[in-house]
N, C-alpha and C. Protein backbone atom coordinates (compact mmCIF):
# COMPACT_ATOMS: atom_id res chain seq x y z
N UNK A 1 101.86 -204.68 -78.30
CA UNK A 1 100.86 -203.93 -77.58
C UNK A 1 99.75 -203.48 -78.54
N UNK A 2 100.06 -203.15 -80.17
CA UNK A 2 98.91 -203.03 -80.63
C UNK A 2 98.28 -204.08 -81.21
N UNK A 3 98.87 -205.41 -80.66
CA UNK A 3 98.04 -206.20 -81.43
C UNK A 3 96.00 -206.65 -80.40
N UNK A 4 96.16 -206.12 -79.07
CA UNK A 4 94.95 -206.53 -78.15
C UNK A 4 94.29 -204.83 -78.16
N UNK A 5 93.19 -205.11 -78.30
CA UNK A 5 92.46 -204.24 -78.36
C UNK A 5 92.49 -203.20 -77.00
N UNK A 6 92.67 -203.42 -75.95
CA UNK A 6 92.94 -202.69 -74.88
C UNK A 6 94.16 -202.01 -75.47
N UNK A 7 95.65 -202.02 -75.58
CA UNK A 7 96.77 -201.53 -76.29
C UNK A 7 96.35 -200.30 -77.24
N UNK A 8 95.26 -200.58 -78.28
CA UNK A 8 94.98 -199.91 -78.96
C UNK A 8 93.86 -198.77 -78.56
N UNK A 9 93.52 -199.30 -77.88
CA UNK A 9 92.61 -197.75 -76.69
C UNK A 9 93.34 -197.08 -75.65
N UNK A 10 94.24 -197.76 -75.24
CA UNK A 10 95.32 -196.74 -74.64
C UNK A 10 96.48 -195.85 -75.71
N UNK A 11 96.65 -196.76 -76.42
CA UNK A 11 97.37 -195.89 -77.44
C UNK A 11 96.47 -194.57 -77.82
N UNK A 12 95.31 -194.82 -78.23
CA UNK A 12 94.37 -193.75 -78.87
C UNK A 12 94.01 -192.86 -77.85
N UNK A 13 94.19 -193.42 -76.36
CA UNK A 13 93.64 -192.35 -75.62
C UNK A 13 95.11 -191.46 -74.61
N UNK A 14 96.23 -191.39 -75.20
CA UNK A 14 97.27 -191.55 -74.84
C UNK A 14 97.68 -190.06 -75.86
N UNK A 15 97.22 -190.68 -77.43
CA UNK A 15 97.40 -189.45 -78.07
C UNK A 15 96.39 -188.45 -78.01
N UNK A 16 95.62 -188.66 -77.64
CA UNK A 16 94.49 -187.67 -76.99
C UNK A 16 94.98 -186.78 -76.12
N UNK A 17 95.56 -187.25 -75.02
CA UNK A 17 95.68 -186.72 -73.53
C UNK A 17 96.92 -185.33 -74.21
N UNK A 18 97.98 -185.77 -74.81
CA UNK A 18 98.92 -185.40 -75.53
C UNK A 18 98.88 -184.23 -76.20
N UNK A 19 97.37 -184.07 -76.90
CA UNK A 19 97.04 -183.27 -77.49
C UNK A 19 96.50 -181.81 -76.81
N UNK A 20 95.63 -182.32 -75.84
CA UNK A 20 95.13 -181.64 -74.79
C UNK A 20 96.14 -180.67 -73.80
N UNK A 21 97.13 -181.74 -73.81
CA UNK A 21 98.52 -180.96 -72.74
C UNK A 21 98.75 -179.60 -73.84
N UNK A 22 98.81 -180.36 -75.17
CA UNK A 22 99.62 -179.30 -75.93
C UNK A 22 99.05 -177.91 -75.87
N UNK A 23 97.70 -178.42 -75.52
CA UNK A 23 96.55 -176.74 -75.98
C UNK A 23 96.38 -176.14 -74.54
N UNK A 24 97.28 -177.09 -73.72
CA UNK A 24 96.96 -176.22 -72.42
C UNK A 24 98.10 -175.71 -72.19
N UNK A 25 99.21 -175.97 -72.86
CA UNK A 25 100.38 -175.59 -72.73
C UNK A 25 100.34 -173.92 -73.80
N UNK A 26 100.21 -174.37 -74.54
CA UNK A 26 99.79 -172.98 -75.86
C UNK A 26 98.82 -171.61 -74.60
N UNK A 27 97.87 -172.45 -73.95
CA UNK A 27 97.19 -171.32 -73.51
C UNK A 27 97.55 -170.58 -72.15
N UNK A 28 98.89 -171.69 -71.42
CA UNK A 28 99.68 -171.04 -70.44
C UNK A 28 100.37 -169.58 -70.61
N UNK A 29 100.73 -170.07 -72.28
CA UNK A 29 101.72 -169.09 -72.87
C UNK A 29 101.23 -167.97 -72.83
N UNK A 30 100.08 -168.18 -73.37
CA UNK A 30 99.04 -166.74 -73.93
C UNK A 30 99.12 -165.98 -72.50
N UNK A 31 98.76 -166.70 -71.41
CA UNK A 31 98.29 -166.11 -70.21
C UNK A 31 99.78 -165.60 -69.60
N UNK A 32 100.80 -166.30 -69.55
CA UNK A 32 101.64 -166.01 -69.14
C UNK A 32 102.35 -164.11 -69.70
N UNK A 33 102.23 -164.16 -71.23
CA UNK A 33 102.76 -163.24 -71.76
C UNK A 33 101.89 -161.93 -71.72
N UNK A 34 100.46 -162.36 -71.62
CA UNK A 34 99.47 -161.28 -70.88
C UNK A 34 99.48 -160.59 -70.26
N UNK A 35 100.28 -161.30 -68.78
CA UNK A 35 100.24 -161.02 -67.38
C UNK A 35 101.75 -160.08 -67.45
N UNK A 36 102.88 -161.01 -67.98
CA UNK A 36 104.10 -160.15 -67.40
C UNK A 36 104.09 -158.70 -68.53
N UNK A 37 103.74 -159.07 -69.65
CA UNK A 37 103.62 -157.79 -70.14
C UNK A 37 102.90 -156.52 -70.09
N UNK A 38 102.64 -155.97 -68.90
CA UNK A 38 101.79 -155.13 -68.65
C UNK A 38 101.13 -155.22 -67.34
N UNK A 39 101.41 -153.92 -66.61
CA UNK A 39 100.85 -154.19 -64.98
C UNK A 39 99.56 -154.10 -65.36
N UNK A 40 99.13 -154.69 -64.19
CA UNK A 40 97.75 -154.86 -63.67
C UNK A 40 97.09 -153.61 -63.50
N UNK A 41 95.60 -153.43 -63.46
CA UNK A 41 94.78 -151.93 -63.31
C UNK A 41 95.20 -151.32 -61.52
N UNK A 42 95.33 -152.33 -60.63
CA UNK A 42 95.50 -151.93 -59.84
C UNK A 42 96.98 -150.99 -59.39
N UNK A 43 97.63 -151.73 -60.07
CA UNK A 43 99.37 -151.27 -59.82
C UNK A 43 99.43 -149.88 -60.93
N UNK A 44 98.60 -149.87 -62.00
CA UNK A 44 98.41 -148.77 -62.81
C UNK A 44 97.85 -147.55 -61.78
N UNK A 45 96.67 -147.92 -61.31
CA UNK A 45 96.10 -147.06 -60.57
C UNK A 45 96.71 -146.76 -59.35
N UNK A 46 97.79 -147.25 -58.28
CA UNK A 46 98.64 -146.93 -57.77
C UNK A 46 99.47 -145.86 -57.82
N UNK A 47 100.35 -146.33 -58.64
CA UNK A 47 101.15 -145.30 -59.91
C UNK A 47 100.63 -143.74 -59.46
N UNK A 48 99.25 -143.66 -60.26
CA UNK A 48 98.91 -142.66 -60.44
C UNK A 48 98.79 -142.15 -59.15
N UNK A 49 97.92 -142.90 -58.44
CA UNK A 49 97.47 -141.75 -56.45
C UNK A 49 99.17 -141.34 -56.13
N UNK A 50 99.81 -142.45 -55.94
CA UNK A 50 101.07 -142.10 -55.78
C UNK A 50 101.62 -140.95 -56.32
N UNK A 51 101.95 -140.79 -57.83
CA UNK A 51 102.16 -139.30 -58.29
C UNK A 51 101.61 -138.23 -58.08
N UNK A 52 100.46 -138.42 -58.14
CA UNK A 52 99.41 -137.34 -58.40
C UNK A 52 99.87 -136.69 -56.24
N UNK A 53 99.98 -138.09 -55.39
CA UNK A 53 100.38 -136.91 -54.20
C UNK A 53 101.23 -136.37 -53.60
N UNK A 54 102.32 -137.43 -54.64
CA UNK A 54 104.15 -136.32 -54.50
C UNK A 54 103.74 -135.30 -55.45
N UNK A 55 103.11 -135.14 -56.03
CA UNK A 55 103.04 -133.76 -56.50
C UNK A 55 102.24 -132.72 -56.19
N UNK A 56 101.64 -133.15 -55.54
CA UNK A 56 100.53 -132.20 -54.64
C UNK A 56 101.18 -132.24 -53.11
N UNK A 57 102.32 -132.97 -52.60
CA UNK A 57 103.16 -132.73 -51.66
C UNK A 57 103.83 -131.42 -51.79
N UNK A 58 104.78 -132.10 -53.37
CA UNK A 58 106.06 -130.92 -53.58
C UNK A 58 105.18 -129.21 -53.60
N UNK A 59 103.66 -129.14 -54.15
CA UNK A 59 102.97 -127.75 -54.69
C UNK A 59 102.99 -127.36 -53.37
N UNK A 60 103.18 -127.87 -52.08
CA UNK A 60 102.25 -128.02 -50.93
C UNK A 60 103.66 -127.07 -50.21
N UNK A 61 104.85 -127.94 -50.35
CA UNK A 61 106.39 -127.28 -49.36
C UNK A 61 106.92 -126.36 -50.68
N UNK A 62 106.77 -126.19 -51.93
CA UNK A 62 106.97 -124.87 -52.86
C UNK A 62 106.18 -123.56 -52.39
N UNK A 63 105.26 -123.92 -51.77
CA UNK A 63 104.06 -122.54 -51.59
C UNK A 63 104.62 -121.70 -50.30
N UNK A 64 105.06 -122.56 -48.99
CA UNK A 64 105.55 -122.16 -48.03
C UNK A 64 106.76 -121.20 -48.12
């Protein structure tokens, strides 16, 4: 196969493609470990309304 010149442009464009997977694979990672490590602004900001109105519930049936 490397002796016809077609063989040898698929070979070359074969280790190309190869290479490309690899850096998209590397940048899955990045994204992947981004994402699960750390909630999102929204689920952060959740969090907070959420607390902030069980606790302005509980000030609310303590006062009574």
């Amino acid at each position: 196969m490397d002796d016809c010149a077609q063989g040898a442009s698929n070979k070359a464009r074969i280790k190309n493609i190869e290479g490309e997977i690899s850096e998209i694979k590397l940048a899955i990672e990045g994204i992947r470990e981004t994402l699960l490590g750390r909630p999102t602004w929204i689920v952060t900001f959740l969090l907070a309304f959420m607390s902030s109105l069980i606790v302005g519930l509980i000030m609310v049936l303590l006062r009574k």
